[in-house]
N, C-alpha and C. Protein backbone atom coordinates (compact mmCIF):
# COMPACT_ATOMS: atom_id res chain seq x y z
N UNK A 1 -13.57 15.85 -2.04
CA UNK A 1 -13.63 15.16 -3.33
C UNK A 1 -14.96 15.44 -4.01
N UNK A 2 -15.90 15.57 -3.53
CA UNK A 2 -17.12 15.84 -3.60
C UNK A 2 -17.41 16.82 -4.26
N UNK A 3 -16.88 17.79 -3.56
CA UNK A 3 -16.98 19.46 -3.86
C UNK A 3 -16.09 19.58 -5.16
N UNK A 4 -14.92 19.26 -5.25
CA UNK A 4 -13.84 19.02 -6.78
C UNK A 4 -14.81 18.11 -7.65
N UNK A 5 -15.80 17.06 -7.46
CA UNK A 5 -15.99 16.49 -8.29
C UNK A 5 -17.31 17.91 -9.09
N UNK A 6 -17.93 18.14 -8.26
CA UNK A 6 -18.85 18.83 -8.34
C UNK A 6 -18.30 20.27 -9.07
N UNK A 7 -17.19 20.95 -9.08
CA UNK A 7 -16.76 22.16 -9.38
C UNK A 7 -16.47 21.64 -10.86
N UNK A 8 -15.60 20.16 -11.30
CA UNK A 8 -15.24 20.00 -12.30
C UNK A 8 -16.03 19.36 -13.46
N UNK A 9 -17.43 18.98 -12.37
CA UNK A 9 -18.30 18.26 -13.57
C UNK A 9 -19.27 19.46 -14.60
N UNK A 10 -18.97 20.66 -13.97
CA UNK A 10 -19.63 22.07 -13.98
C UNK A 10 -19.02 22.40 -15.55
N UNK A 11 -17.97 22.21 -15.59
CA UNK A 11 -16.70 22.90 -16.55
C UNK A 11 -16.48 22.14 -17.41
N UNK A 12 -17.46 20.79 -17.65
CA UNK A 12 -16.94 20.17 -19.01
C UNK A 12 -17.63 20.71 -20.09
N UNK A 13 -17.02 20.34 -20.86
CA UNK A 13 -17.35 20.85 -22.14
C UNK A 13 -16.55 20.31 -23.63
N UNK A 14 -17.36 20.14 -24.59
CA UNK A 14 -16.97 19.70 -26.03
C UNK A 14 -15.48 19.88 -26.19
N UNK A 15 -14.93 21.17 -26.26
CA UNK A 15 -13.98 21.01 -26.71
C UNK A 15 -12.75 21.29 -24.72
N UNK A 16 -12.29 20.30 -24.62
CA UNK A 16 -11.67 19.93 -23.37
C UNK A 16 -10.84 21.35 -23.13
N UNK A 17 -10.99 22.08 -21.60
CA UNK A 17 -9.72 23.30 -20.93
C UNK A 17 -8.67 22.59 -20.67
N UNK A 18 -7.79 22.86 -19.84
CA UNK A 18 -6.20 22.12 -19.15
C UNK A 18 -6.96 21.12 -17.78
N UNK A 19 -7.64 22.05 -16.85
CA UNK A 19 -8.66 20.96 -16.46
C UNK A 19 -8.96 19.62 -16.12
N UNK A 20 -10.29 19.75 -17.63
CA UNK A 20 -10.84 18.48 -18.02
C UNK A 20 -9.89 17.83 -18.76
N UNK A 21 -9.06 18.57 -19.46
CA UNK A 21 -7.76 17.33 -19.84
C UNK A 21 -6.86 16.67 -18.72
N UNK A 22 -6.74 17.65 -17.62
CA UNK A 22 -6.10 16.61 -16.67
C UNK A 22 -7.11 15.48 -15.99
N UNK A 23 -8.09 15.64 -16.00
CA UNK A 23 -8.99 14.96 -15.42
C UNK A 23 -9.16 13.44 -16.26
N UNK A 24 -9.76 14.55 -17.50
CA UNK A 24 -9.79 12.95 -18.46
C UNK A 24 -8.76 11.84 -18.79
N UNK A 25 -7.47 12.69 -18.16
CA UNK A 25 -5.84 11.43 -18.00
C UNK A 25 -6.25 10.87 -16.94
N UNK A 26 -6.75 11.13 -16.33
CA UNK A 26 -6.52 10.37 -14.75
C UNK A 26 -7.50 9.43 -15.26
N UNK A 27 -9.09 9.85 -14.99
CA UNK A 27 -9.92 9.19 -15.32
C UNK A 27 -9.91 7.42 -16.37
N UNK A 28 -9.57 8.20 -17.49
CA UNK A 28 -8.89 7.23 -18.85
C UNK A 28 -7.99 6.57 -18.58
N UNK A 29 -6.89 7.01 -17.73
CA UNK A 29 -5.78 5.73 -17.33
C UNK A 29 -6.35 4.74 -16.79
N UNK A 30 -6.99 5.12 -15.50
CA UNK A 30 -7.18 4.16 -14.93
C UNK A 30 -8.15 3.25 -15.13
N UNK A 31 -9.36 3.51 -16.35
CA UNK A 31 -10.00 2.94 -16.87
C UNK A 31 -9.44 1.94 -17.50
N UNK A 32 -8.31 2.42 -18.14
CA UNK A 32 -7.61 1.84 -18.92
C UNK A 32 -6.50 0.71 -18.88
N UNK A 33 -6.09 1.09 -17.48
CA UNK A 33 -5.28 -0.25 -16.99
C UNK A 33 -6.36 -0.74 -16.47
N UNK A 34 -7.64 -0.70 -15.64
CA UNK A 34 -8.55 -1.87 -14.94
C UNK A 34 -9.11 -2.53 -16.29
N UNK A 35 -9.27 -2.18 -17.33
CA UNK A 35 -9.74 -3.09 -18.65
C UNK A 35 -9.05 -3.77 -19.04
N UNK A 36 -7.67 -3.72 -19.03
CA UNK A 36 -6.20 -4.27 -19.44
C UNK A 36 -6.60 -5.87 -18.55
N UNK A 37 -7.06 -5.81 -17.38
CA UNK A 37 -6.55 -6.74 -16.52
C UNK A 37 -7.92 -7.15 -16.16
N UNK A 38 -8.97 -6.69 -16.37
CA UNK A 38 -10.61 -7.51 -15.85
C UNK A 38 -11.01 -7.59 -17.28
N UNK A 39 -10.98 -6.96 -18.06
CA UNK A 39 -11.63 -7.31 -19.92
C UNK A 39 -12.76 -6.35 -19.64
N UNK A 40 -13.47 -6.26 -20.94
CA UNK A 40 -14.67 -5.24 -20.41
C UNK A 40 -15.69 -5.43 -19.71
N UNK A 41 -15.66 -6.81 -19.52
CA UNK A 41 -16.88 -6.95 -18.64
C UNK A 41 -16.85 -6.16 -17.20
N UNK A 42 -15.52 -6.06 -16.55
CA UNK A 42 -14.99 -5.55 -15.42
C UNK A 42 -15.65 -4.18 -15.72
N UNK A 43 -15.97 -3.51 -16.59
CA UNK A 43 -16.30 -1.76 -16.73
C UNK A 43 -17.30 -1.24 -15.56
N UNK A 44 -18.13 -2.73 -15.38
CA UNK A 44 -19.16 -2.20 -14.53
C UNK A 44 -18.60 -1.35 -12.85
N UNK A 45 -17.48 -1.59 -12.78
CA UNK A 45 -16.84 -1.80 -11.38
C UNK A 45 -16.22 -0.77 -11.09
N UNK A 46 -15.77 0.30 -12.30
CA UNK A 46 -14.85 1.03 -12.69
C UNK A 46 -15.20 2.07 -11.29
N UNK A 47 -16.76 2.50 -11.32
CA UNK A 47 -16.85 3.61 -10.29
C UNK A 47 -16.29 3.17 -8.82
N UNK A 48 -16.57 1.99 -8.65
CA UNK A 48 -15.89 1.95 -7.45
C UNK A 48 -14.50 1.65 -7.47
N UNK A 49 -13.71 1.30 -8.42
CA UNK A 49 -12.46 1.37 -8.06
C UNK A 49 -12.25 2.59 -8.22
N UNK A 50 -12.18 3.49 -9.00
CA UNK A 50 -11.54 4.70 -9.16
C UNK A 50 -11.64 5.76 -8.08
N UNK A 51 -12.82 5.28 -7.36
CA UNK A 51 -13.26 6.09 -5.73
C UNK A 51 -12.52 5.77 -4.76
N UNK A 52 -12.38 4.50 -4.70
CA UNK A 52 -11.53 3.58 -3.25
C UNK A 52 -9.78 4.46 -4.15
N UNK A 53 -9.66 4.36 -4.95
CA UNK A 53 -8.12 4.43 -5.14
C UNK A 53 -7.71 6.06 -5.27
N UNK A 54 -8.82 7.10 -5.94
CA UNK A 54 -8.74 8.55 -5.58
C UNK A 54 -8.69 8.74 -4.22
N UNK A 55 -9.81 8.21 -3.63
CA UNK A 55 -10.17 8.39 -1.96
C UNK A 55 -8.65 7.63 -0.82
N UNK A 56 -7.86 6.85 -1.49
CA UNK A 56 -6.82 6.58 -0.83
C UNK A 56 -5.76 7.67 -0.98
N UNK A 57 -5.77 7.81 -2.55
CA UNK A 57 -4.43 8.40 -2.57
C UNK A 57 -4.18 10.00 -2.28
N UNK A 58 -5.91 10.65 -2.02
CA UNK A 58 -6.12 11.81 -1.17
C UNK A 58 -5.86 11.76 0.26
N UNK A 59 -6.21 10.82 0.93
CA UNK A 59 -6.47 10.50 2.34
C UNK A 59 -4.50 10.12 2.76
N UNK A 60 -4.01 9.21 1.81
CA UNK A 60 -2.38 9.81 2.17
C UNK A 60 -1.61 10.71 1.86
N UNK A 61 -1.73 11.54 0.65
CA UNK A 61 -1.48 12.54 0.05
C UNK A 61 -1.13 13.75 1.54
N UNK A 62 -2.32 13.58 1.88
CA UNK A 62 -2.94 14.76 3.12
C UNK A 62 -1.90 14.95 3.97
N UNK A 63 -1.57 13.83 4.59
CA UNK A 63 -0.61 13.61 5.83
C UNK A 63 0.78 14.28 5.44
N UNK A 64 1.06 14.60 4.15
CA UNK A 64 2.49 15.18 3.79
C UNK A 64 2.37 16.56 3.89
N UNK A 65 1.35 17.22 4.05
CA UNK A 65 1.18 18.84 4.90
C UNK A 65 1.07 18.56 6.26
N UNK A 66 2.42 19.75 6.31
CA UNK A 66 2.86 20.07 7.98
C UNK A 66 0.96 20.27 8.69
N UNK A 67 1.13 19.43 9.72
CA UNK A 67 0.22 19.57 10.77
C UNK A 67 -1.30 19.17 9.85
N UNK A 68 -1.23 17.81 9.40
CA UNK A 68 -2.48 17.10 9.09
C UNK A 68 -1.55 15.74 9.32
N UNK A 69 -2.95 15.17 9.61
CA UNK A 69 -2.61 13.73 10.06
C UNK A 69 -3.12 12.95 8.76
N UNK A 70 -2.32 11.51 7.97
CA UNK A 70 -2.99 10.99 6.99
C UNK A 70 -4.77 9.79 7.68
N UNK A 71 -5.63 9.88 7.20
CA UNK A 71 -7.12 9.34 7.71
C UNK A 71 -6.73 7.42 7.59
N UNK A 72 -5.94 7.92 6.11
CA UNK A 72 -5.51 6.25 6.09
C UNK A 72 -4.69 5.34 7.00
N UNK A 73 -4.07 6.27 7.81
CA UNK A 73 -3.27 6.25 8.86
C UNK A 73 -4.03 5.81 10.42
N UNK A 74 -5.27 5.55 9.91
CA UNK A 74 -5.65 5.22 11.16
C UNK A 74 -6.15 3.71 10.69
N UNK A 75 -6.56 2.95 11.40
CA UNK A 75 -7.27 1.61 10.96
C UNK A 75 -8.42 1.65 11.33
N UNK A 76 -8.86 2.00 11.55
CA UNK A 76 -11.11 2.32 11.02
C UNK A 76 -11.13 2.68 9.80
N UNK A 77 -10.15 3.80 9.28
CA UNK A 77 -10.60 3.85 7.86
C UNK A 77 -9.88 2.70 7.13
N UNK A 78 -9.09 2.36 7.09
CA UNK A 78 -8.92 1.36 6.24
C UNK A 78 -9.48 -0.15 6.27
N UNK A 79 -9.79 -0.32 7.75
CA UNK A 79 -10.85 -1.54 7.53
C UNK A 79 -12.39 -0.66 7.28
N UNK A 80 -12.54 -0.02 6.99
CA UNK A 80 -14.06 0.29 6.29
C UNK A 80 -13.76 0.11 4.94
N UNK A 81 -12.57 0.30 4.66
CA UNK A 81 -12.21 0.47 3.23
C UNK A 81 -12.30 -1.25 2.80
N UNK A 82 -11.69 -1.68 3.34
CA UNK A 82 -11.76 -3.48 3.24
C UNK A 82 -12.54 -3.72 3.28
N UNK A 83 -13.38 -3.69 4.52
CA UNK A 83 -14.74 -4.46 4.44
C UNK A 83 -15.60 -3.81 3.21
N UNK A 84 -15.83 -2.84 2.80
CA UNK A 84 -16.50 -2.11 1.63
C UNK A 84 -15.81 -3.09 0.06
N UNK A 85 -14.68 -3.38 0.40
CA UNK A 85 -14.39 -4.04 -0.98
C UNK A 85 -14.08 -6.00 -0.73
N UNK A 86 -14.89 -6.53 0.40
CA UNK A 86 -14.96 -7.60 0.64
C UNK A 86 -16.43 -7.85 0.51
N UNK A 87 -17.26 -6.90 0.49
CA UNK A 87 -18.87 -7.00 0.31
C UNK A 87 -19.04 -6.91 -0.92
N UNK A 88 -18.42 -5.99 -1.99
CA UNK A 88 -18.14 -5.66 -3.12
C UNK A 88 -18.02 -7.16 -3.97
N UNK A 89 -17.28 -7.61 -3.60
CA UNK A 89 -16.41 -8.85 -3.98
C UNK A 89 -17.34 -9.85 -4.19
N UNK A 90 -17.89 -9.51 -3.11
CA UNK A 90 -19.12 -11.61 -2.87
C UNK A 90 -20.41 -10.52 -3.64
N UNK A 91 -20.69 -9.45 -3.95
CA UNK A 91 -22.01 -8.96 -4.98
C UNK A 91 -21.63 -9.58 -6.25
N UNK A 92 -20.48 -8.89 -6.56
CA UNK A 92 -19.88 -9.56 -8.00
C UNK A 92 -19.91 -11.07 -8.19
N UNK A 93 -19.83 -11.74 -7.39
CA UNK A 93 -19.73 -13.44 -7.77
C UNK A 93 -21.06 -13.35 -7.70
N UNK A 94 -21.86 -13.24 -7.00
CA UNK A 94 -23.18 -13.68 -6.90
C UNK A 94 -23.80 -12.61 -8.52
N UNK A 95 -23.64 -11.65 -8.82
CA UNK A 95 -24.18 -11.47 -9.94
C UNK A 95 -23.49 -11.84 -11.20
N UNK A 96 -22.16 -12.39 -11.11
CA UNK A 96 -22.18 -13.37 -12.07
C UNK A 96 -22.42 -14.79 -12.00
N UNK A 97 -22.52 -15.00 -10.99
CA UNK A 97 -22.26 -16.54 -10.93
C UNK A 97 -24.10 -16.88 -9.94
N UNK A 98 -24.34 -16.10 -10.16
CA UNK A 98 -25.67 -16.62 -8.90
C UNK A 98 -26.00 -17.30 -8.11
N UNK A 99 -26.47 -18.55 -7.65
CA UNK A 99 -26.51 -19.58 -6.28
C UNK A 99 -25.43 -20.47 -6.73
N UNK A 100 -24.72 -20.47 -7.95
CA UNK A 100 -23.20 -21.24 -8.44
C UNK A 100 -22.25 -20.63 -8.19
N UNK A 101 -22.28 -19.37 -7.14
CA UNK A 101 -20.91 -18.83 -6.59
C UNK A 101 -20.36 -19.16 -5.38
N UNK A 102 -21.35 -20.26 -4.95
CA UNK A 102 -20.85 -20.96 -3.73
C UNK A 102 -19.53 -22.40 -4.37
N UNK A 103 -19.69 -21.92 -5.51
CA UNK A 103 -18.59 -23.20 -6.26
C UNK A 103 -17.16 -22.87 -5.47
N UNK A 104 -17.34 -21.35 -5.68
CA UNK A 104 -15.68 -20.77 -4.88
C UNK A 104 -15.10 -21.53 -3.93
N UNK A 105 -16.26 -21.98 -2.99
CA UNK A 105 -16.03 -22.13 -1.36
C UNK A 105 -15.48 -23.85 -1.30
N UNK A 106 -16.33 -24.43 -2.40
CA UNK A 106 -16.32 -25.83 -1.68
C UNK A 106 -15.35 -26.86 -2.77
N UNK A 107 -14.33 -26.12 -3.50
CA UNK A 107 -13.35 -27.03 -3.96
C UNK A 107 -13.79 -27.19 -5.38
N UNK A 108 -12.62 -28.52 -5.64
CA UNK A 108 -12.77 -28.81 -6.88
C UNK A 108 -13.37 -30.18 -6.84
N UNK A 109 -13.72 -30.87 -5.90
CA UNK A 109 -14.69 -32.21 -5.42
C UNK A 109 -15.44 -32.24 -4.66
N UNK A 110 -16.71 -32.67 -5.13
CA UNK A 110 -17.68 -32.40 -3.62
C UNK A 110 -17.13 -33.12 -2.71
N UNK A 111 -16.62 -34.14 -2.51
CA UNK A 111 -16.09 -35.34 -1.09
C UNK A 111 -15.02 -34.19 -0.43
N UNK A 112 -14.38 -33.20 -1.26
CA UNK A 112 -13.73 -32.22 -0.19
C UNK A 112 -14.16 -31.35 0.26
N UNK A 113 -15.31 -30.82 0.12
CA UNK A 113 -16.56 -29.50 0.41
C UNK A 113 -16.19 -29.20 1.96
N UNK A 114 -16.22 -30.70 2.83
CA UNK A 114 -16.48 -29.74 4.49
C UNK A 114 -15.02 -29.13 4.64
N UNK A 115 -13.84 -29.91 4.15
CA UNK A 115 -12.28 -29.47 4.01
C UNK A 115 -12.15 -27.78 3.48
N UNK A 116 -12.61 -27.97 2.29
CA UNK A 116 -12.46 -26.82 1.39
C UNK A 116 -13.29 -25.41 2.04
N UNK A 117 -14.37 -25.73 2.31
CA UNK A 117 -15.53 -24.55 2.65
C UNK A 117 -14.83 -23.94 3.60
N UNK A 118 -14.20 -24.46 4.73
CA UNK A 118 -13.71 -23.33 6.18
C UNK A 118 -12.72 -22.67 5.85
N UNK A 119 -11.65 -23.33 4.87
CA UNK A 119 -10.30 -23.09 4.59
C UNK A 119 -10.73 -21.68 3.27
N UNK A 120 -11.58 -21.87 2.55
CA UNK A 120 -12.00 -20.74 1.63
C UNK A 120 -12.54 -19.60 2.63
N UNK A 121 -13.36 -20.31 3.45
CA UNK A 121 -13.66 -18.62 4.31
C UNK A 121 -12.66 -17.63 4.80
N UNK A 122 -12.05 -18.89 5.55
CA UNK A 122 -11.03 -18.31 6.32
C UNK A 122 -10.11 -17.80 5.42
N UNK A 123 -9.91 -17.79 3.99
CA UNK A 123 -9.16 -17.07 3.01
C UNK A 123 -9.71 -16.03 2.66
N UNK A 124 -11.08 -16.02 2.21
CA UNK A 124 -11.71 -14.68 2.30
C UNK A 124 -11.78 -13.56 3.14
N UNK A 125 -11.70 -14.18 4.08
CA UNK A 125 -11.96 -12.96 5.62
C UNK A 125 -10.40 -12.37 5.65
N UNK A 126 -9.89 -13.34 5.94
CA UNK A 126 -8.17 -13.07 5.75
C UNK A 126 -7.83 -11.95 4.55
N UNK A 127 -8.30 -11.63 3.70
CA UNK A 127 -8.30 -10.74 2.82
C UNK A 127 -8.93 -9.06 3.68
N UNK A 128 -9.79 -9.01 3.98
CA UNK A 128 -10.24 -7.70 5.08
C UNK A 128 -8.54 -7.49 5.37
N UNK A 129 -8.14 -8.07 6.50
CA UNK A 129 -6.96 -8.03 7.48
C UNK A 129 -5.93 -7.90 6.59
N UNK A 130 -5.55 -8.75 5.31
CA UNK A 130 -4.59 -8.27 4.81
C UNK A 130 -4.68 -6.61 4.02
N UNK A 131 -5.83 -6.14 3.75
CA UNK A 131 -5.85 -5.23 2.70
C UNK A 131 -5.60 -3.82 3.67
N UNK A 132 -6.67 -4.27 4.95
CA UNK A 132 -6.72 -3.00 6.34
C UNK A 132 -4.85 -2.95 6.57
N UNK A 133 -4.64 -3.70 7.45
CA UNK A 133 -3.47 -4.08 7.65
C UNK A 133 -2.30 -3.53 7.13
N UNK A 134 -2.05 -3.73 5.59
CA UNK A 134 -1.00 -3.14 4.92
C UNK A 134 -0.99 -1.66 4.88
N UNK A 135 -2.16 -1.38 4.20
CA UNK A 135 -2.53 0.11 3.83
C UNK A 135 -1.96 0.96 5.21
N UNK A 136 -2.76 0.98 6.42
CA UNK A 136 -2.61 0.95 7.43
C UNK A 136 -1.00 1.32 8.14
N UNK A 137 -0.28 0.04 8.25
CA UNK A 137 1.29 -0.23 8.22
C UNK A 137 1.99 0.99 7.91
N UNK A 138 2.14 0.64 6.33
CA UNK A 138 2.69 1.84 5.79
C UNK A 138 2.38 3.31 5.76
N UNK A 139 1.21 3.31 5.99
CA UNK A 139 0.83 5.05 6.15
C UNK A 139 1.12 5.66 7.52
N UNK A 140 0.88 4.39 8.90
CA UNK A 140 1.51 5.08 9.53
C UNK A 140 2.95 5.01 9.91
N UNK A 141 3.39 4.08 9.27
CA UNK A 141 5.28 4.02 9.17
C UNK A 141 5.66 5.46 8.39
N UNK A 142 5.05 5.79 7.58
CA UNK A 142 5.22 7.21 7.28
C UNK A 142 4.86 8.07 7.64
N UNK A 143 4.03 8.44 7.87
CA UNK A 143 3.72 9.77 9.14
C UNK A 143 4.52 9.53 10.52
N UNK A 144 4.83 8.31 11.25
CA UNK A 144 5.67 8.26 12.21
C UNK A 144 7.17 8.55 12.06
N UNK A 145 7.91 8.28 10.77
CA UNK A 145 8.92 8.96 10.08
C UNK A 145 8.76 10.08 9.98
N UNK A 146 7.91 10.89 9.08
CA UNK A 146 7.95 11.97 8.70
C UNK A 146 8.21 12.66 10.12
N UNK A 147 7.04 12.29 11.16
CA UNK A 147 6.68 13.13 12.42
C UNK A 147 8.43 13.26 13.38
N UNK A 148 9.10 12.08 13.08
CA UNK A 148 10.50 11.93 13.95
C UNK A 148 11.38 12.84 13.11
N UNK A 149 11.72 12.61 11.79
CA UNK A 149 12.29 13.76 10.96
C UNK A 149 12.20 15.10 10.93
N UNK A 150 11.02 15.31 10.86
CA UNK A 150 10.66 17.06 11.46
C UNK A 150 10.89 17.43 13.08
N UNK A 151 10.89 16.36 14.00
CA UNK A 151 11.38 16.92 15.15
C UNK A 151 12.42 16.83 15.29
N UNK A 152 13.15 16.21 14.47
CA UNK A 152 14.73 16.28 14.27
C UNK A 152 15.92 17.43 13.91
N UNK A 153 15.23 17.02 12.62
CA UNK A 153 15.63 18.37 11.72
C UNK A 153 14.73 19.67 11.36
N UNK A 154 13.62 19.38 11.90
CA UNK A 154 12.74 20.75 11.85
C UNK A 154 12.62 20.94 10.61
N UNK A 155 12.02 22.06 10.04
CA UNK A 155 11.53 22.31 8.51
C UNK A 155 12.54 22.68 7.58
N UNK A 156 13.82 22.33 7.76
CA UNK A 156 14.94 22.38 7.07
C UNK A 156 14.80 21.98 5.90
N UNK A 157 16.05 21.87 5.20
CA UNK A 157 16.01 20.69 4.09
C UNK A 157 15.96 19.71 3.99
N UNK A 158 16.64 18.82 5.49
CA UNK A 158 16.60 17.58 5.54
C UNK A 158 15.26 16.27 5.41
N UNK A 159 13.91 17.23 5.76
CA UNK A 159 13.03 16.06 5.32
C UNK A 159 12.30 16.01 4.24
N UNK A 160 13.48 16.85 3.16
CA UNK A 160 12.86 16.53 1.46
C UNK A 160 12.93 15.49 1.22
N UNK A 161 14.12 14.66 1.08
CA UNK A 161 13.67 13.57 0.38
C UNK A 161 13.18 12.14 1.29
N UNK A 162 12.38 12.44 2.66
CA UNK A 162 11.70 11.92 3.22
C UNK A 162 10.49 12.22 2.34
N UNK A 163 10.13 13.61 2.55
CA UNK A 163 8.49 13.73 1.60
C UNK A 163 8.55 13.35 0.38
N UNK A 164 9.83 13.23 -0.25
CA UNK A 164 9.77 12.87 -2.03
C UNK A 164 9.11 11.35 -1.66
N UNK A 165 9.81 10.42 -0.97
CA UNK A 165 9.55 9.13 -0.34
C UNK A 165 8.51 9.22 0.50
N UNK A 166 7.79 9.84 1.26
CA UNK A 166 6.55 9.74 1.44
C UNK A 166 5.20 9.78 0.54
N UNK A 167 5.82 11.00 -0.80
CA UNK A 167 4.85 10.85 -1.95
C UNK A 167 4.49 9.31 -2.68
N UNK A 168 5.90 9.21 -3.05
CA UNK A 168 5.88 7.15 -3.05
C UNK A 168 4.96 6.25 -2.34
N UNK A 169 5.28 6.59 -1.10
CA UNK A 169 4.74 5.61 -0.42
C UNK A 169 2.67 5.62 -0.92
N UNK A 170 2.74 7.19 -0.84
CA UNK A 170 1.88 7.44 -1.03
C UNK A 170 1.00 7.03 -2.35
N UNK A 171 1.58 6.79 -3.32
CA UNK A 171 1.32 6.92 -4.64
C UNK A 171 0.61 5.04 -4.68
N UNK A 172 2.28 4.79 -4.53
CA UNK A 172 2.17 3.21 -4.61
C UNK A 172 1.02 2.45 -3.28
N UNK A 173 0.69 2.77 -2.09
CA UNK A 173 -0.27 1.67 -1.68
C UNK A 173 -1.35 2.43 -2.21
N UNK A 174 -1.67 3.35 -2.79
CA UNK A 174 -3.24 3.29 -3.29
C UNK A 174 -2.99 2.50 -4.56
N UNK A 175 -2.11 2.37 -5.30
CA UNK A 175 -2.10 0.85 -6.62
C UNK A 175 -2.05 0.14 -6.00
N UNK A 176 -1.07 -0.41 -4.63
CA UNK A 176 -1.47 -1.99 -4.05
C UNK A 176 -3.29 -2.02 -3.92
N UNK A 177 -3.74 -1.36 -2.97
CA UNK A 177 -5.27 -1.22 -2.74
C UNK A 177 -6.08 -1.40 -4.27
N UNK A 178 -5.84 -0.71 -5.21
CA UNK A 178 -6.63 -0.81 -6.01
C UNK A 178 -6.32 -1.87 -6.70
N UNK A 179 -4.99 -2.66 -6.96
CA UNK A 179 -4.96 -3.66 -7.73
C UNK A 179 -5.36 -4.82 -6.85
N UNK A 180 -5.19 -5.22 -5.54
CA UNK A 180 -6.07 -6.28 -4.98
C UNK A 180 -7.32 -6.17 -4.89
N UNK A 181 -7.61 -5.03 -4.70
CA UNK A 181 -9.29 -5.44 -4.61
C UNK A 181 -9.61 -5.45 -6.74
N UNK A 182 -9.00 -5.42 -7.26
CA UNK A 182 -9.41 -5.67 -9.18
C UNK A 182 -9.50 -6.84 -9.27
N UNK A 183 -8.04 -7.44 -8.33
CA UNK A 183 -7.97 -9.08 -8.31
C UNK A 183 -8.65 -10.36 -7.40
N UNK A 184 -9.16 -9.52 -6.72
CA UNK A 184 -10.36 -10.40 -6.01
C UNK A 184 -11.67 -10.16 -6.69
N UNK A 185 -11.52 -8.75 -7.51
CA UNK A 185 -12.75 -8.74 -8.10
C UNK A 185 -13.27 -9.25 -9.37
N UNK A 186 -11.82 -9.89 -9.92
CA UNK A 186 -11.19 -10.95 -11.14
C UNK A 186 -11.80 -11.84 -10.73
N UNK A 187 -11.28 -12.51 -9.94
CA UNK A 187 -11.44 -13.78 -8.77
C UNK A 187 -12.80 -14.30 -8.92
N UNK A 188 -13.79 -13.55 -8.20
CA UNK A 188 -15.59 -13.44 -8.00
C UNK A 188 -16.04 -13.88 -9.57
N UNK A 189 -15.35 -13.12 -10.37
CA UNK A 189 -15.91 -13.06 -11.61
C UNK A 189 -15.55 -14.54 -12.32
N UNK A 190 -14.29 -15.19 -12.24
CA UNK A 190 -14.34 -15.77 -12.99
C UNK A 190 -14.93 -17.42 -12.70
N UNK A 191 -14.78 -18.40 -13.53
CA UNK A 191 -15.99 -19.89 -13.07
C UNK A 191 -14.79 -19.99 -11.95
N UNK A 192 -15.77 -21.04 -11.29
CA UNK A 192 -15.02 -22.12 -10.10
C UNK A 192 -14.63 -23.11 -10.80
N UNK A 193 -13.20 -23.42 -10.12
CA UNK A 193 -12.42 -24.80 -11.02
C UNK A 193 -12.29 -26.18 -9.93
């Protein structure tokens, strides 16, 4: 990604090639739906979503060439990926909300604070596990398909429209990934009620 980012940042130019026009769709969409749904204040955030959700949907992408394994497919990377957007999460409250982002934790009454505070953690953390977890699931429910289909039917025709449906799979949990971590990053941002 690195090296593509680096080859394509080389080649821009005033008047856009085929390229930087595909680039600037990708780029611009997704700018464009995370503004839709955080407002502009969310802009600040943009680089890291668009990294976590390129960097997913490469990392499953991968696994649909014969003899690569998908990275997302393992769970180290995807709980790095969580924990990276659960640290993310509590920066954002604290730089909007500053020593008043502990409002999150302790309710909507102080007399419920010791109630509220464990039950909010334990919702927060629970977020890591759900985000690792899913991603995880499904990537390797699909490479374990794919991998039984090809020893089945071998490189026939039969595991096309497994890979059409693996592209899916593929497509769609990097939007689950990127739209929960937008919405926890909604979350951080907005007051405590």
């Amino acid at each position: 990604m690195v090296i593509a980012a680096i080859f394509l940042a080389r080649s821009i130019k005033l008047i856009p090639g085929k390229r930087q026009n595909v680039l600037e769709i990708i780029v611009g969409g997704l700018e464009d739906f995370m503004v839709e749904i955080t407002g502009p204040e969310g802009r600040f955030f943009f680089p890291f979503i668009a990294t976590v959700f390129l960097y997913i949907l490469i990392c499953n992408l991968v696994g649909l060439i014969p003899g690569f394994y998908s990275p997302t497919a393992n769970l180290n990377t995807t709980l790095a990926l969580a924990i990276c957007t659960f640290i993310y999460t509590h920066i954002i409250g604290i730089k909007f909300h500053g020593a008043r982002y502990i409002k999150h934790f302790i309710g909507p009454v102080w007399w419920l604070a010791p109630l509220m505070f464990p039950i909010e953690v334990i919702g927060h953390l629970a977020r890591i596990m759900s985000l690792s977890i899913r991603l995880f699931g499904n990537i390797f429910g699909k490479e374990t398909v794919l991998g039984i289909i090809f020893m089945l039917a071998g490189m026939y025709l039969a595991p096309l429209p497994i890979l059409f449906l693996g592209i899916l799979v593929s497509v769609i949990q990097a939007l689950v990934f990127m739209l929960l971590s937008i919405i926890y990053f909604v979350g951080a941002m907005e007051e405590a009620h």
